[in-house]
N, C-alpha and C. Protein backbone atom coordinates (compact mmCIF):
# COMPACT_ATOMS: atom_id res chain seq x y z
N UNK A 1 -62.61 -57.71 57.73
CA UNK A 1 -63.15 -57.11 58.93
C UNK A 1 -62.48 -55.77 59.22
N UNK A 2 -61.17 -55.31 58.92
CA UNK A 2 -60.67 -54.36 58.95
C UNK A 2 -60.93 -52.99 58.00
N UNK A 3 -61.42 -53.51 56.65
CA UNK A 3 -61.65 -52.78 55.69
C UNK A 3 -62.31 -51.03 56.05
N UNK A 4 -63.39 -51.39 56.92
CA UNK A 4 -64.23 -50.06 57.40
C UNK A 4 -63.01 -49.26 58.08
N UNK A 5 -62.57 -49.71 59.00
CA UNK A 5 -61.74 -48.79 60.03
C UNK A 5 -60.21 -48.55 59.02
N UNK A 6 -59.80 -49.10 57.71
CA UNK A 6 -58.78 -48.67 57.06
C UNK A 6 -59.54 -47.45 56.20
N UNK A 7 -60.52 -47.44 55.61
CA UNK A 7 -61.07 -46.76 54.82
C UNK A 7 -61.88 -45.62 55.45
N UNK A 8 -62.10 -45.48 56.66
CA UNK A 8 -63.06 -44.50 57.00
C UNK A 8 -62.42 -43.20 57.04
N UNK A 9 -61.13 -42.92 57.55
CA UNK A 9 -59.70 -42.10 57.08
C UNK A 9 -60.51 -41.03 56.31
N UNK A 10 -60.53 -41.77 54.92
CA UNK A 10 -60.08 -41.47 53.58
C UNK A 10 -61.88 -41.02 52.84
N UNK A 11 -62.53 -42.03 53.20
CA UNK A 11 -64.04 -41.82 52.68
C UNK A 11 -64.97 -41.40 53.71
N UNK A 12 -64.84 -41.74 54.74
CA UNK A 12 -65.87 -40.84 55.55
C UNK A 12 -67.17 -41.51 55.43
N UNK A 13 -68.21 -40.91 55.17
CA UNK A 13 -69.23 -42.12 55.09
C UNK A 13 -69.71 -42.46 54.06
N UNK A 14 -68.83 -42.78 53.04
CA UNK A 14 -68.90 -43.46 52.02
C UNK A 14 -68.56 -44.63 52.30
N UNK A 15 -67.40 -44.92 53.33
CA UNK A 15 -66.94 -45.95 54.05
C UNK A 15 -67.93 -47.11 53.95
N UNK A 16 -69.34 -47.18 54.69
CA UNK A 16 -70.43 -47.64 54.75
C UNK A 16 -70.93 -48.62 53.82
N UNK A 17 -71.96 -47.87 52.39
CA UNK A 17 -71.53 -48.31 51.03
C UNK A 17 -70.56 -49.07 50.62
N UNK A 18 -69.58 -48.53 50.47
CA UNK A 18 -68.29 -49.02 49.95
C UNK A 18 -68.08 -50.77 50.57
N UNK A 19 -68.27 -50.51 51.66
CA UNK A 19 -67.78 -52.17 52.26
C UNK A 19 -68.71 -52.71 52.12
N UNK A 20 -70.08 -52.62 51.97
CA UNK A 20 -71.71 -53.31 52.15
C UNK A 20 -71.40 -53.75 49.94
N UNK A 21 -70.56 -52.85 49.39
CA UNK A 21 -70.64 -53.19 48.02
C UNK A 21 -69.50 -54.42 48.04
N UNK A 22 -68.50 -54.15 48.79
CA UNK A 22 -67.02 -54.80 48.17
C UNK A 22 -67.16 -56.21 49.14
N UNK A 23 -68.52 -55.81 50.35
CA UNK A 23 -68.85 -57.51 51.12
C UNK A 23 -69.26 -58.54 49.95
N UNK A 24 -70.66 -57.39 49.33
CA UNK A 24 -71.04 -58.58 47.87
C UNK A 24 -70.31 -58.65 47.46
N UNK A 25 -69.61 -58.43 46.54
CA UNK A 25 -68.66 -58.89 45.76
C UNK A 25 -67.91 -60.10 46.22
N UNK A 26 -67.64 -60.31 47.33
CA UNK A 26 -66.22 -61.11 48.01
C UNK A 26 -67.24 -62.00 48.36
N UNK A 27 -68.41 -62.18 48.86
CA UNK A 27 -69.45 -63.21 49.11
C UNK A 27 -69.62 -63.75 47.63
N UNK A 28 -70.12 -63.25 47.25
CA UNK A 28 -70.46 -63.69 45.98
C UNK A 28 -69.74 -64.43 45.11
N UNK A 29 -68.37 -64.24 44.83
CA UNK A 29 -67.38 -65.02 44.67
C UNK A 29 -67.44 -66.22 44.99
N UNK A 30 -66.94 -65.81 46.40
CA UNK A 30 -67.13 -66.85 47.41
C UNK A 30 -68.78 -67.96 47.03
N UNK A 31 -69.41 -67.83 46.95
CA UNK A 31 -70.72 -68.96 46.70
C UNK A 31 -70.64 -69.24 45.33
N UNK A 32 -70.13 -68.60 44.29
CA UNK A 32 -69.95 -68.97 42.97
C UNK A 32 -69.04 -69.88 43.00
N UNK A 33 -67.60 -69.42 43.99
CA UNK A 33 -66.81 -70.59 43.95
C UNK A 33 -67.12 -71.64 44.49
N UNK A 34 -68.32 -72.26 45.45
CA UNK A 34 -68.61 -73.34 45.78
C UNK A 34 -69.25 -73.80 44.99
N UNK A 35 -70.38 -73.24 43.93
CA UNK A 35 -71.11 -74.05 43.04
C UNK A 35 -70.24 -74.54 42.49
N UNK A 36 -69.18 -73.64 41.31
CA UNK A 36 -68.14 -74.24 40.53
C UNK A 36 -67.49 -75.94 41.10
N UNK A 37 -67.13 -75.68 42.45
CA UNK A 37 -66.33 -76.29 42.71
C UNK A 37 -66.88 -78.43 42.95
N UNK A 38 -68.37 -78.15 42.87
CA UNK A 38 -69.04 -79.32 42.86
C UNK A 38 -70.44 -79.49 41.99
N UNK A 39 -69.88 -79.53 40.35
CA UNK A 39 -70.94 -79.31 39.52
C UNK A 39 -71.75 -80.78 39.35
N UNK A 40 -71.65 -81.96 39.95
CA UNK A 40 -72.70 -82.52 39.73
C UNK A 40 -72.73 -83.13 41.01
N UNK A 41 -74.02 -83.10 41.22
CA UNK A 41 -74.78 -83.35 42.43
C UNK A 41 -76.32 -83.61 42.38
N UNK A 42 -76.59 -83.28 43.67
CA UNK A 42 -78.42 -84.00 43.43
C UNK A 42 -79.38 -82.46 43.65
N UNK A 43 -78.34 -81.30 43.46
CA UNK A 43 -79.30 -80.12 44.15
C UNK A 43 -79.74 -79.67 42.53
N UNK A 44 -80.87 -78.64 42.65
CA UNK A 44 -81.80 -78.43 41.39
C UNK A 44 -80.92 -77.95 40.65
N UNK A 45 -79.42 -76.80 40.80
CA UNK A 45 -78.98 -76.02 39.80
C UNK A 45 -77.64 -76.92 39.36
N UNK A 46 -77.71 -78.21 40.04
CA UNK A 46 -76.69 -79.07 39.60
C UNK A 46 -76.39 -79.86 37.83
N UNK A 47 -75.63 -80.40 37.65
CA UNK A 47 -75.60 -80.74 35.94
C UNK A 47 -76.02 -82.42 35.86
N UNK A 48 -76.50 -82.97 35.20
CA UNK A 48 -77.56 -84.59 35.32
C UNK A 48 -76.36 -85.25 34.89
N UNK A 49 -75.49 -85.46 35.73
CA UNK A 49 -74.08 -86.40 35.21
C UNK A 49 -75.19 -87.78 34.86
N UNK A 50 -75.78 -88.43 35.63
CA UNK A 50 -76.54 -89.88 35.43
C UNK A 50 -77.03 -89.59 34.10
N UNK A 51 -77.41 -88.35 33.51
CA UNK A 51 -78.22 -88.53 32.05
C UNK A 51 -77.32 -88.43 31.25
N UNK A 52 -76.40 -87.61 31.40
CA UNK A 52 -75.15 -87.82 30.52
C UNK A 52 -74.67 -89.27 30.33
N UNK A 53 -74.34 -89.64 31.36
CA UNK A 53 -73.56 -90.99 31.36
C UNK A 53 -74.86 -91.75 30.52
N UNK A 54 -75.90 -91.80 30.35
CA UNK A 54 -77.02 -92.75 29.77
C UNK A 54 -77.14 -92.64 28.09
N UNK A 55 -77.15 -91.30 28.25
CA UNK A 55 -77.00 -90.99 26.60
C UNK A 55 -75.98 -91.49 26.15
N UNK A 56 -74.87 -91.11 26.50
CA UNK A 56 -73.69 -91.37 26.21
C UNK A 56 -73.49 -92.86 25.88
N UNK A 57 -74.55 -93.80 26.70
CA UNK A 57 -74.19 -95.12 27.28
C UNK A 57 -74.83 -95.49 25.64
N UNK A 58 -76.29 -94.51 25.97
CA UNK A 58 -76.90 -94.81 24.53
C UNK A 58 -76.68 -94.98 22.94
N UNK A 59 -75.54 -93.86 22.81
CA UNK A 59 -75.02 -93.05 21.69
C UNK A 59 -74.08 -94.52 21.32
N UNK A 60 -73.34 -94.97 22.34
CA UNK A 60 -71.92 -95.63 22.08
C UNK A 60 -72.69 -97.09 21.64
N UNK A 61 -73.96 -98.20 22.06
CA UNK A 61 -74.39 -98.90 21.78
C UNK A 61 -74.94 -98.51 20.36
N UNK A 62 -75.52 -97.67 20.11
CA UNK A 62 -76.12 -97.52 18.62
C UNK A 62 -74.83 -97.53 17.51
N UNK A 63 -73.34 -97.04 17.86
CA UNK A 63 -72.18 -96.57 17.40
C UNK A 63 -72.04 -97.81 16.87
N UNK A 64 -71.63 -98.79 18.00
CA UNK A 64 -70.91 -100.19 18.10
C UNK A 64 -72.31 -101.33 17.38
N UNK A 65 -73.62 -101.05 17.35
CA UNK A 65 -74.41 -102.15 16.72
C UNK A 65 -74.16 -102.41 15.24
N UNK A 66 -73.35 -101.78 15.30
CA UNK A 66 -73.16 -101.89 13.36
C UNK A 66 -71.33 -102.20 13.29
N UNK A 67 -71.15 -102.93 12.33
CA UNK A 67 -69.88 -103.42 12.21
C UNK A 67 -69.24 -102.22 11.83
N UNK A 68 -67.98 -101.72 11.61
CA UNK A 68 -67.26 -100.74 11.39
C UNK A 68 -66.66 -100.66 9.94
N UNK A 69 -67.58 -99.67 9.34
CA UNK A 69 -67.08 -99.79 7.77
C UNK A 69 -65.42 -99.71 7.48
N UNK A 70 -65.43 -100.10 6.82
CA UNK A 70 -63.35 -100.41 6.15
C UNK A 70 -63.09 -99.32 5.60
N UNK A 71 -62.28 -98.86 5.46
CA UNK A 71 -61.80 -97.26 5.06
C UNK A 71 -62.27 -96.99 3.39
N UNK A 72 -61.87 -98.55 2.58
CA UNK A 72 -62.52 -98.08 1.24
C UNK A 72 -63.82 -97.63 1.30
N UNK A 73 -64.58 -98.58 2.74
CA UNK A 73 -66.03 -98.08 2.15
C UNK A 73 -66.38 -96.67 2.37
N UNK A 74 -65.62 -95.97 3.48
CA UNK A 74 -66.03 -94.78 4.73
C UNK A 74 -65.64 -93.87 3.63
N UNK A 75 -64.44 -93.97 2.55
CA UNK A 75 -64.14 -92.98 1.55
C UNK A 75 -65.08 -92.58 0.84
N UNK A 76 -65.74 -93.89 0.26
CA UNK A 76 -66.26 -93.73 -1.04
C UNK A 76 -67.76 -93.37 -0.58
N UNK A 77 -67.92 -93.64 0.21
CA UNK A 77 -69.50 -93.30 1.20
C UNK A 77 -69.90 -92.11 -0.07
N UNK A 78 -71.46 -91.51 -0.27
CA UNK A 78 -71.72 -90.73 -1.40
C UNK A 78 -71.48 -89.24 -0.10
N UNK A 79 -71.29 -88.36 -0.19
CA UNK A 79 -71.13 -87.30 0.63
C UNK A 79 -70.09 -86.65 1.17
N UNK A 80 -68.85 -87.66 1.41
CA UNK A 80 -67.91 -87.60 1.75
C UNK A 80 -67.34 -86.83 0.85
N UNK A 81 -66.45 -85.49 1.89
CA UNK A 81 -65.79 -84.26 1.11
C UNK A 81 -64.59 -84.18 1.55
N UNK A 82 -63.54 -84.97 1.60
CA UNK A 82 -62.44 -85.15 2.55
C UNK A 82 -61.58 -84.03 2.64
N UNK A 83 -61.43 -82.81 1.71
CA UNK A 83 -60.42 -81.75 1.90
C UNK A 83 -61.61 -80.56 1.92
N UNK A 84 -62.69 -80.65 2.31
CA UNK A 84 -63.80 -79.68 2.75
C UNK A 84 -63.71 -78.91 4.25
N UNK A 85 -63.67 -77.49 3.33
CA UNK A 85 -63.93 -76.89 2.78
C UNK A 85 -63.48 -76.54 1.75
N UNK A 86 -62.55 -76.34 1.84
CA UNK A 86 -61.68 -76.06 0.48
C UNK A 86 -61.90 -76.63 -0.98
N UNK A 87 -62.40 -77.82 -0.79
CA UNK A 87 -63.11 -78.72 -1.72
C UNK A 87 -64.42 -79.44 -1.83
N UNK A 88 -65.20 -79.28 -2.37
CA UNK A 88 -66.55 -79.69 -2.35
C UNK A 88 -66.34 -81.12 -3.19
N UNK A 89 -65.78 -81.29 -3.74
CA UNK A 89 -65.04 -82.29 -4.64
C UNK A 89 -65.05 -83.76 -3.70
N UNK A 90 -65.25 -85.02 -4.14
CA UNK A 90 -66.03 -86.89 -3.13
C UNK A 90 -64.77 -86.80 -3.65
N UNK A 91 -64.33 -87.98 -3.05
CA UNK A 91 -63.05 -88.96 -2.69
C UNK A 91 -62.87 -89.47 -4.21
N UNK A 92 -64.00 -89.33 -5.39
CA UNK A 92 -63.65 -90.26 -6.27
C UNK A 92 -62.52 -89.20 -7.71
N UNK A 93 -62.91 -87.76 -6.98
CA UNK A 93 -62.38 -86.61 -7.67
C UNK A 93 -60.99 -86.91 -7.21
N UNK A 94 -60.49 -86.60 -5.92
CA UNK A 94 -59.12 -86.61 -5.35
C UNK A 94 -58.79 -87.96 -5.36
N UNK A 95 -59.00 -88.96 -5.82
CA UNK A 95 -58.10 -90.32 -6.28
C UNK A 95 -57.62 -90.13 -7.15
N UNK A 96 -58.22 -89.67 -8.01
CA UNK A 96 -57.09 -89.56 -9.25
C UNK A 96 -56.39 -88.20 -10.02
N UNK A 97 -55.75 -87.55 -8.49
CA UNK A 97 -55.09 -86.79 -8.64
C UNK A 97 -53.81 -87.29 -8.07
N UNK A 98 -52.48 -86.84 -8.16
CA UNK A 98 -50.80 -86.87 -7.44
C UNK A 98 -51.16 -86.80 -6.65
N UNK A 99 -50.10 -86.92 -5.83
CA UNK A 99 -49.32 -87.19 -4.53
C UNK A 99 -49.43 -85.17 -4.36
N UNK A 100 -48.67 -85.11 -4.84
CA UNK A 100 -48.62 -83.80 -4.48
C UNK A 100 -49.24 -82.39 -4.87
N UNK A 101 -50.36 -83.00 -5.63
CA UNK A 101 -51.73 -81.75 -5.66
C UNK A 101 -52.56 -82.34 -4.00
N UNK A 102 -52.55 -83.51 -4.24
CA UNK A 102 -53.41 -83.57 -2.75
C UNK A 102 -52.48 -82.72 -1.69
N UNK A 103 -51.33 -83.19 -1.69
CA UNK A 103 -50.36 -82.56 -0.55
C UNK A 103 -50.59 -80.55 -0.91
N UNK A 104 -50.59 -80.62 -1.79
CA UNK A 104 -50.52 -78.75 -2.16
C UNK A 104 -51.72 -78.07 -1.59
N UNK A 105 -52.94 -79.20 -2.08
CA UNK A 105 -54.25 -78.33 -1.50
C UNK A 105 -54.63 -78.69 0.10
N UNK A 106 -53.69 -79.58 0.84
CA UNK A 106 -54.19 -79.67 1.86
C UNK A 106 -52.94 -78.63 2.65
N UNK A 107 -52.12 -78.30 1.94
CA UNK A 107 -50.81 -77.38 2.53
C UNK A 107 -52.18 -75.84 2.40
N UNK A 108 -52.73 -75.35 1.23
CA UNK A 108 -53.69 -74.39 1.05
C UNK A 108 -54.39 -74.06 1.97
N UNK A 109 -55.12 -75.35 2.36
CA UNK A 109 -55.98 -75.49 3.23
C UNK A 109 -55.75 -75.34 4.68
N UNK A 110 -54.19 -75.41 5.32
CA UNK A 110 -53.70 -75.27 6.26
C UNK A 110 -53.26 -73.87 6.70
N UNK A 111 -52.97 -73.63 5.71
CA UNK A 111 -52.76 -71.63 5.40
C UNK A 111 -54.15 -71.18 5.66
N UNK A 112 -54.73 -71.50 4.63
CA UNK A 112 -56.37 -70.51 5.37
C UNK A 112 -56.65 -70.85 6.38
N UNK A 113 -56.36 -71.72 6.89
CA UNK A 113 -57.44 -72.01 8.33
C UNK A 113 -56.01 -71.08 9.23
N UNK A 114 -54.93 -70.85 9.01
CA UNK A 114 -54.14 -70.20 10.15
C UNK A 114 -54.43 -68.86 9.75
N UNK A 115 -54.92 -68.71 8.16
CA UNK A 115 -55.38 -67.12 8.23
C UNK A 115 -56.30 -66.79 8.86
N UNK A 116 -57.84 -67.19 9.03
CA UNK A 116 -58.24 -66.93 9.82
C UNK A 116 -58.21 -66.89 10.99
N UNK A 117 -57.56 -67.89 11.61
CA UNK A 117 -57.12 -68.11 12.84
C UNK A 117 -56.63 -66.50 13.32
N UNK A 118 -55.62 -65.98 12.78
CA UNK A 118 -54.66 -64.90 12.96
C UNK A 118 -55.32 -63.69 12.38
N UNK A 119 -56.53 -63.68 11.93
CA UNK A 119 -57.54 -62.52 11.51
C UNK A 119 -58.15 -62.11 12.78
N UNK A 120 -58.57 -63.60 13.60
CA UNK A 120 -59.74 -63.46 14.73
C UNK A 120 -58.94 -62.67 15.75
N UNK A 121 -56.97 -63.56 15.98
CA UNK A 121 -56.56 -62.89 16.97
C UNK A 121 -56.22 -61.35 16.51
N UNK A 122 -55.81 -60.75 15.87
CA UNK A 122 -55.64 -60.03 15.19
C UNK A 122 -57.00 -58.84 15.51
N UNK A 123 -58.02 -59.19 15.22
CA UNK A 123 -59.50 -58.17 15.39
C UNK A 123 -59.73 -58.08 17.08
N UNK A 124 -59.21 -59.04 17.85
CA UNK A 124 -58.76 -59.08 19.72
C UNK A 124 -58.21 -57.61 19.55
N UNK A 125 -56.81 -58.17 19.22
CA UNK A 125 -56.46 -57.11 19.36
C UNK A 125 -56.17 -55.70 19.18
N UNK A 126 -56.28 -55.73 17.79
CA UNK A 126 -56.77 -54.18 17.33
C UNK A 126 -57.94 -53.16 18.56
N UNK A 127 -58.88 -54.41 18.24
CA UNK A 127 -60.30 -53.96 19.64
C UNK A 127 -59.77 -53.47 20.69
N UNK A 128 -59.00 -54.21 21.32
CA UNK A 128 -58.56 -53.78 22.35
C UNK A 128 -57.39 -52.20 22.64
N UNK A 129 -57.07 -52.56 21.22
CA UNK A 129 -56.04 -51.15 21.06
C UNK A 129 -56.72 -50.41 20.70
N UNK A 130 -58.13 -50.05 20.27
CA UNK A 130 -58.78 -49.02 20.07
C UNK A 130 -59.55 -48.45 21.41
N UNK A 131 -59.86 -49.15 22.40
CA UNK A 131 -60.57 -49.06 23.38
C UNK A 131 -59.35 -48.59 24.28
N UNK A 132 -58.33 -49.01 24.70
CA UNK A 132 -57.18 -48.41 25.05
C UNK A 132 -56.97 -46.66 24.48
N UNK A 133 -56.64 -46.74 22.97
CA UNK A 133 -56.22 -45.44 22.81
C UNK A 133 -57.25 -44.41 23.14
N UNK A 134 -58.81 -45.35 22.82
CA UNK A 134 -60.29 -44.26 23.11
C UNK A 134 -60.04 -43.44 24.61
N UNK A 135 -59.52 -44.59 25.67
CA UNK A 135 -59.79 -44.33 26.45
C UNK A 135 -58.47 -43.02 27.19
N UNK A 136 -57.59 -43.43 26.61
CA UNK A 136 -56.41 -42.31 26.62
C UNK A 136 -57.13 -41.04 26.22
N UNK A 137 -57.55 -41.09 24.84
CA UNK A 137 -58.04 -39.86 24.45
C UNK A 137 -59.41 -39.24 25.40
N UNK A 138 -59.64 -40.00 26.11
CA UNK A 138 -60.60 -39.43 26.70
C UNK A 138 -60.21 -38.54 28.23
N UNK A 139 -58.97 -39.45 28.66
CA UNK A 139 -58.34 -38.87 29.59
C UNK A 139 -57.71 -37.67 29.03
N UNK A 140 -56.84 -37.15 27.94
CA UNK A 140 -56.28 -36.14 27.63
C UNK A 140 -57.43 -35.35 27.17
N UNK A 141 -58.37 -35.48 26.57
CA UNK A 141 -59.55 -34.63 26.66
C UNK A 141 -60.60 -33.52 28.19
């Protein structure tokens, strides 16, 4: 409520604008933070917790109607790629390898996935250091 009479000083009748822009903003917030704050409910832009919970209810009965295969069988299943990506290679390839080629290619496999990992953060931040220095250079320009 003070904002106009701190700012009129300084902007004059820009003052006007300025608070009619920085009201939306602070309203707007403000009603975003009430949707956020109660996402399921019975109003139209609300989220169908009851259909969730049904599917869900659905998904877990179809899960559980079938007995739970035993690990030999879940291995040997035809499709199953257990060190995939890295290996396109069924469970019947990596049985009869060591102890420690399995251990080596899943150590491999742990490395690439942190390389990329540290590529993605890595391209953050470069981005951001280019948009930074752009924007320096634009100021010394």
């Amino acid at each position: 409520m003070m904002l106009p009479f701190q700012l009129c000083a300084d902007l004059g009748w820009i003052t006007i604008p300025g608070c009619i822009f920085a009201a939306y903003i602070i309203i707007g917030l403000a009603a975003i933070g009430n949707e956020v704050e109660n996402p399921f409910g019975h109003d139209v832009n609300d989220l169908p917790l009851e259909a969730y919970c049904e599917e869900l209810e659905l998904d877990i009965d179809t899960i559980t109607s079938q007995p739970a295969p035993t690990t030999h069988e879940f291995m040997r299943r035809p499709g199953n790629m257990p060190i995939w990506p890295l290996s396109q290679k069924n469970y019947e390839s990596w049985s009869h390898r060591s102890k420690q080629d399995i251990r080596d290619a899943l150590m491999t496999k742990t490395k690439a996935d942190m390389a990329v990992r540290k590529s993605f953060v890595m391209t953050r931040v470069s981005e951001s250091d280019e948009k930074h220095t752009h924007g320096l250079q634009q100021q010394d320009a």
